[in-house]
C-alpha atoms as a PDB file:
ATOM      1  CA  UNK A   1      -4.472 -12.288  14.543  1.00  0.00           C
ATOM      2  CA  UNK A   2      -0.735 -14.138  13.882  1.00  0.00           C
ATOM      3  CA  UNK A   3       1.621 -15.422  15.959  1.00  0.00           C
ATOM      4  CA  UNK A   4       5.571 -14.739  14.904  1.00  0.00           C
ATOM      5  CA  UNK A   5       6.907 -17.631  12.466  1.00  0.00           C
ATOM      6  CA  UNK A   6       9.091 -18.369   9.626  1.00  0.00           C
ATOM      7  CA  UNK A   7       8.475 -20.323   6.720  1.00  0.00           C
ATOM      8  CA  UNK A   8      10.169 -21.296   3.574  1.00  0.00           C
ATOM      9  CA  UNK A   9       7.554 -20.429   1.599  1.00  0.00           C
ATOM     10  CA  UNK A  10       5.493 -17.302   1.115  1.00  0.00           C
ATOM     11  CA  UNK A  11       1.561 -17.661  -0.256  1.00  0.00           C
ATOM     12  CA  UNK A  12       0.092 -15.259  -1.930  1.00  0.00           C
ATOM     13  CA  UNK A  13      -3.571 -13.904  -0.117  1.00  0.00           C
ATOM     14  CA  UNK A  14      -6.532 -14.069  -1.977  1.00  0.00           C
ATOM     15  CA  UNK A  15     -10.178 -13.976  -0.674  1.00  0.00           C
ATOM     16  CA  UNK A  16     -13.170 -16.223  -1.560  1.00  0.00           C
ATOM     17  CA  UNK A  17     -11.084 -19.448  -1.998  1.00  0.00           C
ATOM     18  CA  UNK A  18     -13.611 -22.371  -2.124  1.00  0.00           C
ATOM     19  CA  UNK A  19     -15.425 -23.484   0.584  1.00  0.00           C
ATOM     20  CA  UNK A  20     -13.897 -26.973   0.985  1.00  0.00           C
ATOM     21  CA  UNK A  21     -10.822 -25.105   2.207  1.00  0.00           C
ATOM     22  CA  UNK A  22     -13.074 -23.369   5.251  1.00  0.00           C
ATOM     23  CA  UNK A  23     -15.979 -26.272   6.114  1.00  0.00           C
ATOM     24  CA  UNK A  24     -13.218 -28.849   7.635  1.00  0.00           C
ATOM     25  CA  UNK A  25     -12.230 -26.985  10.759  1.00  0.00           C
ATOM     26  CA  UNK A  26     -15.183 -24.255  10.578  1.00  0.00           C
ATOM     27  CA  UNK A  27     -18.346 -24.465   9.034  1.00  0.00           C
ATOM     28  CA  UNK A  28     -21.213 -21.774   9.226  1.00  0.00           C
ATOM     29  CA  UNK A  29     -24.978 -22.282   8.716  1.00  0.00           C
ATOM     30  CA  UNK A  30     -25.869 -20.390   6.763  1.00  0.00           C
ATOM     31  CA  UNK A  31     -23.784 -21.837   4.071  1.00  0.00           C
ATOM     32  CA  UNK A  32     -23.694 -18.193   2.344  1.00  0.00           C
ATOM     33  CA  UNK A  33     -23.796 -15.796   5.207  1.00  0.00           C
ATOM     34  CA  UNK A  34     -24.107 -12.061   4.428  1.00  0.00           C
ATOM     35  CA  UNK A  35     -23.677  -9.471   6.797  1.00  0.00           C
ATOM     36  CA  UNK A  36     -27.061  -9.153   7.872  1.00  0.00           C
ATOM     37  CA  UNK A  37     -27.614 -12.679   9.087  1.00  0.00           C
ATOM     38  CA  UNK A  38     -27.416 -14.867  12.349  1.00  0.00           C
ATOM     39  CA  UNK A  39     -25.420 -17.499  11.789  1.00  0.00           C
ATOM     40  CA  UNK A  40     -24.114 -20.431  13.825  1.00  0.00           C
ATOM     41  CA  UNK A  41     -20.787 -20.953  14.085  1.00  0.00           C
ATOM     42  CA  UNK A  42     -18.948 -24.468  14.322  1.00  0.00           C
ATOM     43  CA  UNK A  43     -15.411 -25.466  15.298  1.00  0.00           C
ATOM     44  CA  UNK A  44     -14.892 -28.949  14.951  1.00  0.00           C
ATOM     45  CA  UNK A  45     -11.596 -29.039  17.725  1.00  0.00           C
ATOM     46  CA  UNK A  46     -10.234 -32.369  15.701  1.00  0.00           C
ATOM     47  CA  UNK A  47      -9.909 -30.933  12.475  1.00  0.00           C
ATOM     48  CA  UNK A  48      -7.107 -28.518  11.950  1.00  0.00           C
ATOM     49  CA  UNK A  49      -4.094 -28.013  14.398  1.00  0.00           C
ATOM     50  CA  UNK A  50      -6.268 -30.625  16.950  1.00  0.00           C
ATOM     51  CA  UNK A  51      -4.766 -28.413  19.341  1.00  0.00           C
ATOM     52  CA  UNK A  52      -8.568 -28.072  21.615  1.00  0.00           C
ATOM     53  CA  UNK A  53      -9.076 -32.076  21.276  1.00  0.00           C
ATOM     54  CA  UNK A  54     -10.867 -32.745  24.423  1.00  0.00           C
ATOM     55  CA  UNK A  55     -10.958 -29.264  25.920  1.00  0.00           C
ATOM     56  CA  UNK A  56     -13.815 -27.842  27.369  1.00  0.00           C
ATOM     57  CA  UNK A  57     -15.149 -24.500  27.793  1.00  0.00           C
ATOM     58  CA  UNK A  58     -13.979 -23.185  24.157  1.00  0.00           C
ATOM     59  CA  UNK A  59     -13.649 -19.135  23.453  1.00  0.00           C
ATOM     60  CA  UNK A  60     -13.720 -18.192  19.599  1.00  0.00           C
ATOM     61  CA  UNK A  61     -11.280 -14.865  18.958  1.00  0.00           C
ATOM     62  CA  UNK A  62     -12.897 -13.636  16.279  1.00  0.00           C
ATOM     63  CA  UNK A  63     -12.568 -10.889  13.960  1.00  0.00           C
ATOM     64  CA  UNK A  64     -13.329  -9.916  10.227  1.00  0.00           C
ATOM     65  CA  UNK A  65     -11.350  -9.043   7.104  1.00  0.00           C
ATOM     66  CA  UNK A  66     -13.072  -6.342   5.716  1.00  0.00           C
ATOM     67  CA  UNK A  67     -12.974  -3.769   2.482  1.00  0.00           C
ATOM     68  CA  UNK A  68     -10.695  -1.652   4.724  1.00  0.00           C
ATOM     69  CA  UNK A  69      -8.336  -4.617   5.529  1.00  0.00           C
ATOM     70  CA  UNK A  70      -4.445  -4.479   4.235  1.00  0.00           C
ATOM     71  CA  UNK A  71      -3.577  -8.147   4.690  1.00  0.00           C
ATOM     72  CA  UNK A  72      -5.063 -11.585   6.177  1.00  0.00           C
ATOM     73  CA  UNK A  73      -3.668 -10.392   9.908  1.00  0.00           C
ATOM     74  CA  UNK A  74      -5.317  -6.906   9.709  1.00  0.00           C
ATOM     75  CA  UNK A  75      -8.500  -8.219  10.968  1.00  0.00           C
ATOM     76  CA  UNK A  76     -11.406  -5.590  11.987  1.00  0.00           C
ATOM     77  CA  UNK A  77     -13.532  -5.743  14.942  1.00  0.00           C
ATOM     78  CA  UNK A  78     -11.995  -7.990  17.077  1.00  0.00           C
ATOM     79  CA  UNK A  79     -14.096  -9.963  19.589  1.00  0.00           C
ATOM     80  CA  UNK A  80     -12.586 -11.595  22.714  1.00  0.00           C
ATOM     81  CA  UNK A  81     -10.503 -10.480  24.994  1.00  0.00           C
ATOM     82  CA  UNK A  82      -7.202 -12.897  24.816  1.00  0.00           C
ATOM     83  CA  UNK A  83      -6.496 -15.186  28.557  1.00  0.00           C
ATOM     84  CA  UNK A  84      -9.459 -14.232  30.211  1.00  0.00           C
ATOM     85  CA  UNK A  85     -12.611 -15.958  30.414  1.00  0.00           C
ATOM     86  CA  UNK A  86     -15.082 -13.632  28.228  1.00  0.00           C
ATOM     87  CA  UNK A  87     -18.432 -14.519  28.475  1.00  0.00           C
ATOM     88  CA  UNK A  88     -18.810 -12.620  24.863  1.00  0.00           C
ATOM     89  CA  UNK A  89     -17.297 -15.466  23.002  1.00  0.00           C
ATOM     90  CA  UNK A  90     -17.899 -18.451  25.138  1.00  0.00           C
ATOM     91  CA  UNK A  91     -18.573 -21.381  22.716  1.00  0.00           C
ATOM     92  CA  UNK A  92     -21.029 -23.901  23.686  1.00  0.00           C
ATOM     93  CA  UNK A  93     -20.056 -27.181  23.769  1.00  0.00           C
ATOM     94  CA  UNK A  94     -22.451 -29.294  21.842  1.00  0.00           C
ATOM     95  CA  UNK A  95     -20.098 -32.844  22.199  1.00  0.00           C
ATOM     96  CA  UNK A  96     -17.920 -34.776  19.885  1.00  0.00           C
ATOM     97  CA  UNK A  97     -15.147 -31.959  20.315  1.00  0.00           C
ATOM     98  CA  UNK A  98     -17.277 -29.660  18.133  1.00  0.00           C
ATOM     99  CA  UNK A  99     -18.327 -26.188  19.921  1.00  0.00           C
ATOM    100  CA  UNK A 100     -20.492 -23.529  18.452  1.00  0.00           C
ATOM    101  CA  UNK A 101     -21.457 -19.912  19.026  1.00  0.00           C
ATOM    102  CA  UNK A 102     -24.679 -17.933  17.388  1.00  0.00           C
ATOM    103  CA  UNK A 103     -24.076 -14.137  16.454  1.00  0.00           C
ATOM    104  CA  UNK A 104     -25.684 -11.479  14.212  1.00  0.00           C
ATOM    105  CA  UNK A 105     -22.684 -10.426  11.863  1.00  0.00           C
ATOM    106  CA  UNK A 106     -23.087  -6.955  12.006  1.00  0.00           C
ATOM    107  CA  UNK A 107     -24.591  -6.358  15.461  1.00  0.00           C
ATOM    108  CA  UNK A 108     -22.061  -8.693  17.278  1.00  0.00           C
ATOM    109  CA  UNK A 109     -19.152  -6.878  15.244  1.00  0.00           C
ATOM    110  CA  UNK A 110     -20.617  -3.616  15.455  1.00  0.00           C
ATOM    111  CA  UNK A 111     -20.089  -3.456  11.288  1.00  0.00           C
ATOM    112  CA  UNK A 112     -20.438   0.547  10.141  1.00  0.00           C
ATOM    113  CA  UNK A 113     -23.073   0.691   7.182  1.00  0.00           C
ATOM    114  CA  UNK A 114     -20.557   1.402   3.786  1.00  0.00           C
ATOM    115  CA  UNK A 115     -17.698  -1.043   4.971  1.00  0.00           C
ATOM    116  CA  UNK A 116     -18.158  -4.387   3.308  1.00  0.00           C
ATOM    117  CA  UNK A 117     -17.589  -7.804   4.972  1.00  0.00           C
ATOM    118  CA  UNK A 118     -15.054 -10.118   3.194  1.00  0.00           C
ATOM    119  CA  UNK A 119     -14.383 -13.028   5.825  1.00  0.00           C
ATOM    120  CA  UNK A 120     -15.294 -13.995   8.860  1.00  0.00           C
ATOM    121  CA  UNK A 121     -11.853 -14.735  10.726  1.00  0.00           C
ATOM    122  CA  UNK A 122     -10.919 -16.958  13.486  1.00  0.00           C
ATOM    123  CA  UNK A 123      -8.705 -18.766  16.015  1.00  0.00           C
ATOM    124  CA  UNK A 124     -10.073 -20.798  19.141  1.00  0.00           C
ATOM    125  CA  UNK A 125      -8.688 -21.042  22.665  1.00  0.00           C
ATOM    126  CA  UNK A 126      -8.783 -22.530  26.502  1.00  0.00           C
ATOM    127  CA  UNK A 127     -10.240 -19.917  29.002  1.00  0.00           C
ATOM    128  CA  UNK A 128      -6.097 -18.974  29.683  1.00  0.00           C
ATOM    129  CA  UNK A 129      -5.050 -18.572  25.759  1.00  0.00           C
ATOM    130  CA  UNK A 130      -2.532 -21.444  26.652  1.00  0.00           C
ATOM    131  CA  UNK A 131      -3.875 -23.772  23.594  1.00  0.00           C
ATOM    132  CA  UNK A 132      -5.015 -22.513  20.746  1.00  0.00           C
ATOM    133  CA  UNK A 133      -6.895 -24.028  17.451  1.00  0.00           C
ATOM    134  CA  UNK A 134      -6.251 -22.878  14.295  1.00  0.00           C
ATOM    135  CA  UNK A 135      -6.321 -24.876  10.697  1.00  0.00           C
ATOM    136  CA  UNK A 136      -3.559 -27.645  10.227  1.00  0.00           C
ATOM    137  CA  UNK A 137      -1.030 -25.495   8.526  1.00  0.00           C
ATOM    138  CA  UNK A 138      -1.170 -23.348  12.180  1.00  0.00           C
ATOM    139  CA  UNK A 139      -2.551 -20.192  10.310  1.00  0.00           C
ATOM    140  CA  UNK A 140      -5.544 -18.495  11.054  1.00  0.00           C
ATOM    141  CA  UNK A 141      -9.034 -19.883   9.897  1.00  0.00           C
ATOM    142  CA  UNK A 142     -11.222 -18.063   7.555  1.00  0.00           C
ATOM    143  CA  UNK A 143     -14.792 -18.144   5.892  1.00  0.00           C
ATOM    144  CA  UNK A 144     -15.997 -15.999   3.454  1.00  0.00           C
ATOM    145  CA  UNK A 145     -19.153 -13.291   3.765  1.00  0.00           C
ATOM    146  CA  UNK A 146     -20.902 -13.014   0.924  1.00  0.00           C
ATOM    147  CA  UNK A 147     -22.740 -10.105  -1.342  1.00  0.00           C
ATOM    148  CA  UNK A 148     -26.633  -9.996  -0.351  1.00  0.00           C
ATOM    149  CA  UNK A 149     -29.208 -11.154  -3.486  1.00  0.00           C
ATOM    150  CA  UNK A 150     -25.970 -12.529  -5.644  1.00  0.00           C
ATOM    151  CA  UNK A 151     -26.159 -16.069  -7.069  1.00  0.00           C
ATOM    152  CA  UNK A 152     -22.682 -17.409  -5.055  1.00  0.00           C
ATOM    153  CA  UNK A 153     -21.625 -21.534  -5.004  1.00  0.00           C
ATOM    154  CA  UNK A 154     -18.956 -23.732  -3.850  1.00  0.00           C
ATOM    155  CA  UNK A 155     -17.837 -27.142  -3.517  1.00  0.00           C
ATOM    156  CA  UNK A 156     -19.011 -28.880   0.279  1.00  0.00           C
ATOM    157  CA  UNK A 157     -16.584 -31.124  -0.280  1.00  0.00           C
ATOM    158  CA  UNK A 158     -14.169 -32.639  -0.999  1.00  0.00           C
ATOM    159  CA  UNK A 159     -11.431 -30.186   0.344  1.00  0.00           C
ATOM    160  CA  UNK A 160      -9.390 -28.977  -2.648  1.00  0.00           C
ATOM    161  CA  UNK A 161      -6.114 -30.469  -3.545  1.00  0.00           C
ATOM    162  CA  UNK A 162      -7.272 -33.520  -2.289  1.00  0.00           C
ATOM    163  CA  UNK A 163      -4.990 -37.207  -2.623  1.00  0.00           C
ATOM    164  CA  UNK A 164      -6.569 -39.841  -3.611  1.00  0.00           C
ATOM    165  CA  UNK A 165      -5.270 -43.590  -4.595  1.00  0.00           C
ATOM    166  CA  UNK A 166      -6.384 -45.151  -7.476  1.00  0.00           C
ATOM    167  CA  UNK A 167      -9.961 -46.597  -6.937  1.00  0.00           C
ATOM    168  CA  UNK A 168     -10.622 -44.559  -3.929  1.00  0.00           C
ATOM    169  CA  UNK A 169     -14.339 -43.324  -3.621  1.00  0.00           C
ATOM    170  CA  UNK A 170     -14.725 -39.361  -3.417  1.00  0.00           C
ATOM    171  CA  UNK A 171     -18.160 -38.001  -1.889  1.00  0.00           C
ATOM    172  CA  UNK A 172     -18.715 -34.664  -4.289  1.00  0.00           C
ATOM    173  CA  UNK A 173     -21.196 -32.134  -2.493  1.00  0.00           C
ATOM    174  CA  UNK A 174     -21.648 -28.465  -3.817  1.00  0.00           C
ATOM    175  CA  UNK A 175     -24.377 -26.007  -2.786  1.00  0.00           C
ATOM    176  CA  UNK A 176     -25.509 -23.304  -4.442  1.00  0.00           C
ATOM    177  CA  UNK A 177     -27.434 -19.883  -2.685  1.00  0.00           C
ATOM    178  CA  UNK A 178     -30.045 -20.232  -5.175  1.00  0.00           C
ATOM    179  CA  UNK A 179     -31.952 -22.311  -7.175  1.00  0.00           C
ATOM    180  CA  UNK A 180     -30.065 -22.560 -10.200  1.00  0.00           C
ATOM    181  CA  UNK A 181     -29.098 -25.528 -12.738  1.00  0.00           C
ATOM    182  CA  UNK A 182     -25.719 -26.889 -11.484  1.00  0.00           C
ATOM    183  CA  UNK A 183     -23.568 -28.759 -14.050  1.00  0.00           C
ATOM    184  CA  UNK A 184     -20.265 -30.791 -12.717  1.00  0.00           C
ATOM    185  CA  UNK A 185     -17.576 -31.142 -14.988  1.00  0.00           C
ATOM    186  CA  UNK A 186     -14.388 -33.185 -14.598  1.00  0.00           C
ATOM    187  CA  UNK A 187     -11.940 -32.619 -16.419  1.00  0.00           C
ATOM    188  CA  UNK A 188     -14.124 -30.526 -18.603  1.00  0.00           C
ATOM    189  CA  UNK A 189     -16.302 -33.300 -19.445  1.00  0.00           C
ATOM    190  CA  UNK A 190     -19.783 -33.308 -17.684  1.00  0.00           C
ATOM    191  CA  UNK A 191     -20.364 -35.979 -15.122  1.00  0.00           C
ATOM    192  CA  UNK A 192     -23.798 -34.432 -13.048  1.00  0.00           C
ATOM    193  CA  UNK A 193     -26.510 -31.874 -13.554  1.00  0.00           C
ATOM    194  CA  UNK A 194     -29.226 -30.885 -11.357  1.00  0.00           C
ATOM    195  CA  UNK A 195     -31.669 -28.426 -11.058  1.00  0.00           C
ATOM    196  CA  UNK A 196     -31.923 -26.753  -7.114  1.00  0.00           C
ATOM    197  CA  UNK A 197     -29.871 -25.767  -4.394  1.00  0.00           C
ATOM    198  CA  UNK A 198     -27.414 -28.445  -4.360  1.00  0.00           C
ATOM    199  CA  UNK A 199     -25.589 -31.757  -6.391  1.00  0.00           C
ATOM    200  CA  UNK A 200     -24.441 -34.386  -4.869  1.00  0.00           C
ATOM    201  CA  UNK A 201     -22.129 -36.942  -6.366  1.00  0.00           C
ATOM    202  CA  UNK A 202     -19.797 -39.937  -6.118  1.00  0.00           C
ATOM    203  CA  UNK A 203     -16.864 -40.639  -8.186  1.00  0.00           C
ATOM    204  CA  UNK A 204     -14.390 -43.588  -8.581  1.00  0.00           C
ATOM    205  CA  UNK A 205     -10.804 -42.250  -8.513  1.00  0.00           C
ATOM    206  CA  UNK A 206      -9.114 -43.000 -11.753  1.00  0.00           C
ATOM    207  CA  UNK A 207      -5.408 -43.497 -13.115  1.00  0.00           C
ATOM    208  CA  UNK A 208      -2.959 -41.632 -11.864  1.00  0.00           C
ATOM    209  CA  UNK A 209      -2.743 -37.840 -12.795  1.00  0.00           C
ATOM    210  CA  UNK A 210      -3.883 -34.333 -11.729  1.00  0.00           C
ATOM    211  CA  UNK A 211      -7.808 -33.832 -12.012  1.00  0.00           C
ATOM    212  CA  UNK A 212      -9.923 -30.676 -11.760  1.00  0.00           C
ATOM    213  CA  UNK A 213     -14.153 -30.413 -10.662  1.00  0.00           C
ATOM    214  CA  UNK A 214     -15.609 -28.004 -12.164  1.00  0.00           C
ATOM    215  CA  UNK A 215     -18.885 -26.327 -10.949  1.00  0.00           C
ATOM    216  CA  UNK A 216     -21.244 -24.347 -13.505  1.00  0.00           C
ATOM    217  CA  UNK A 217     -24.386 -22.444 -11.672  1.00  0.00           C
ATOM    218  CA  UNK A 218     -26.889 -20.713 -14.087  1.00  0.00           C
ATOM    219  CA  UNK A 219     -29.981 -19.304 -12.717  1.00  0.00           C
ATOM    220  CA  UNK A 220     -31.171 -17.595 -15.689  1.00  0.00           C
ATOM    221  CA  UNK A 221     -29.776 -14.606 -15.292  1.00  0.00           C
ATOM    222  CA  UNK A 222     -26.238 -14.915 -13.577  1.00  0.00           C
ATOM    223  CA  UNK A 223     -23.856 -17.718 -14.324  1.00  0.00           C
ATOM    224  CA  UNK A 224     -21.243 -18.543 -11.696  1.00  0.00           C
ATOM    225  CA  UNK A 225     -18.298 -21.044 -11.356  1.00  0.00           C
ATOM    226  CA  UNK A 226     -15.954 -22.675  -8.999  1.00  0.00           C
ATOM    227  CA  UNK A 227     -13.546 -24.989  -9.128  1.00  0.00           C
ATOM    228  CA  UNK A 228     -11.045 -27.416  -7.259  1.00  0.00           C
ATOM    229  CA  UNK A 229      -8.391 -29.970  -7.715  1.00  0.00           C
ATOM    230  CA  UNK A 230      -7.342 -33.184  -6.545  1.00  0.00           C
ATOM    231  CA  UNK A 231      -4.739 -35.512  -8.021  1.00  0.00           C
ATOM    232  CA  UNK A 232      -4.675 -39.458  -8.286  1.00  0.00           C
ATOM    233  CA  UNK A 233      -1.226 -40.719  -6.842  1.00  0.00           C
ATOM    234  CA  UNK A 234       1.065 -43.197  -8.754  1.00  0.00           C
ATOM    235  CA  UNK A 235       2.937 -45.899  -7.618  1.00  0.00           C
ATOM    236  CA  UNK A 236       6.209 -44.010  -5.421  1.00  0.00           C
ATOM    237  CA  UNK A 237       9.370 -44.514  -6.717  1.00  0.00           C
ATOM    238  CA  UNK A 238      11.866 -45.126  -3.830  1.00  0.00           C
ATOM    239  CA  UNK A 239      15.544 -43.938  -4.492  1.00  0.00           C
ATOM    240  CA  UNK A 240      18.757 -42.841  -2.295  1.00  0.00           C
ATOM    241  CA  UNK A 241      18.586 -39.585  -1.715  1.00  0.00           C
ATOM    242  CA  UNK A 242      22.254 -37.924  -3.920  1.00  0.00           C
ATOM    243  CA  UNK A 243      25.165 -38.825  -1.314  1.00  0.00           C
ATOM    244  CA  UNK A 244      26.072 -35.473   0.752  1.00  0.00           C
ATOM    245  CA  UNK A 245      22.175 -34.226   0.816  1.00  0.00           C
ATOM    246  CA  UNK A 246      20.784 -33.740   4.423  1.00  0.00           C
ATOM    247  CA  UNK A 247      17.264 -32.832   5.272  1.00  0.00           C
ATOM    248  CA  UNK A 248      16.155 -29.461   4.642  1.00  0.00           C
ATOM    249  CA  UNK A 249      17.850 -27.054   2.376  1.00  0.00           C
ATOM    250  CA  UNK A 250      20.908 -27.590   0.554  1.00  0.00           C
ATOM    251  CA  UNK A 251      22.695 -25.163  -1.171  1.00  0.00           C
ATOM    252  CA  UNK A 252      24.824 -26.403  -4.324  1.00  0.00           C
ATOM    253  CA  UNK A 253      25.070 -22.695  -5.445  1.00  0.00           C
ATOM    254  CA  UNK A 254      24.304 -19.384  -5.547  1.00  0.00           C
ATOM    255  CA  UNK A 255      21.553 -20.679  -8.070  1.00  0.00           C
ATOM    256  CA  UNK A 256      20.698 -23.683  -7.375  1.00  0.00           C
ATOM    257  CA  UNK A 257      19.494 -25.460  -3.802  1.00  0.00           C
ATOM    258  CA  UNK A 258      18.021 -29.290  -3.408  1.00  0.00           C
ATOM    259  CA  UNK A 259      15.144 -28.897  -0.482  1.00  0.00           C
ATOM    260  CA  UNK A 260      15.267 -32.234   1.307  1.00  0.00           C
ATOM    261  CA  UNK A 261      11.565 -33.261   3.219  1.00  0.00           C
ATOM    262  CA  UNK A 262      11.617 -36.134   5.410  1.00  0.00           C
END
């Protein structure tokens, strides 16, 4: 579910990204929900667009990207009707500007057997539609459904592409759906290892540079990865922008532009 708007840039879809990028704005217990389960579903109203700070009742619209989807809007089984007060998706409102709703995936969806689940997908709005949550980029939120009896893991946090200064603490949490030995790597050099469900770990930002976490799950019979990214910033270096150059794009040819952010 999109609303019209342009952009300068166009990102390529891809399912399954790691969790960090779902758990700020929308996080789902069970971590690794398949079809089959009841989860509970959180929407924390300050993370994200911060749009539903302080609003109260909250209605999820709610759909899912499925094996018959086309794109990130085609979403399947939709679930709310949009400006009205619909007792179907009526979040409860459990305080701190967080709001969360409890569902059977395939019962509340009404999921055919043979179609497979990929994401769940989301925005969240006031009874009239009027204000609207999504994540901080404005786009819609996703989560991703996962295969039944398959060893899956992700990183908890931090969120990838994370910014750090030099010396700045960063709080590494990864969870895995089964019990598996779970080796951390940064940089390619191992920094954890633990046996179980989940690692947790804390790390001292370093010098300056791009840096990559590496997670390594082996159960004894499947071996699984993910990864994420976060880079260490560097002292700025503050210069006059080339005279004539105004903010936004600026065309010096018909090869060449200079994009201008403020």
């Amino acid at each position: 579910m999109r609303t019209p708007f342009k952009s300068l840039f166009v990102l390529s879809w891809g399912l399954f990204l790691s969790l960090s990028a779902y758990s700020q704005v929308v996080s789902v217990d069970p971590i690794f929900p398949t079809v089959e389960d009841t989860v509970t579903i959180t929407f924390d109203a300050t993370e994200g667009n911060g749009e539903l700070v302080g609003v109260t009742p909250v209605y999820g619209h709610m759909g899912l990207i499925t094996s018959t989807s086309t794109s990130p809007s085609d979403w399947k089984y939709v679930q709310g009707n949009w400006g009205t007060a619909d007792p179907n998706t009526l979040m409860t409102d459990i305080g701190g500007d967080k709001h969360e709703i409890r569902v059977h995936i395939r019962s509340f969806y009404g999921v055919p057997q043979g179609e497979t689940v990929n994401e769940l997908s989301f925005v969240f709005r006031n009874a009239a539609g009027s204000m609207v949550g999504r994540a901080s980029d404005g786009s819609d939120i996703y989560y991703p459904v996962y295969q039944a009896g398959a060893l899956n893991v992700a990183f908890l946090t931090p969120t990838d592409h994370s910014i750090l200064e030099p010396n700045d603490p960063l709080d590494v949490q990864v969870a895995s759906s089964d019990s598996a030995n779970l080796t951390l790597l940064l940089n390619g050099t191992q920094v954890a290892q633990n046996n179980g469900k989940s690692l947790s770990y804390n790390l001292m930002a370093g010098a300056p540079g791009n840096y990559t976490l590496k997670l390594i799950a082996d159960n004894g019979s499947t071996v699984k990865e993910d990864s994420i990214g976060f880079t260490v910033r560097g002292p700025v270096n503050v210069q006059d922008p080339v005279a004539g150059i105004e903010p936004g794009i600026n065309y010096l040819s018909d090869t060449s532009v200079v994009l201008a952010l403020y």
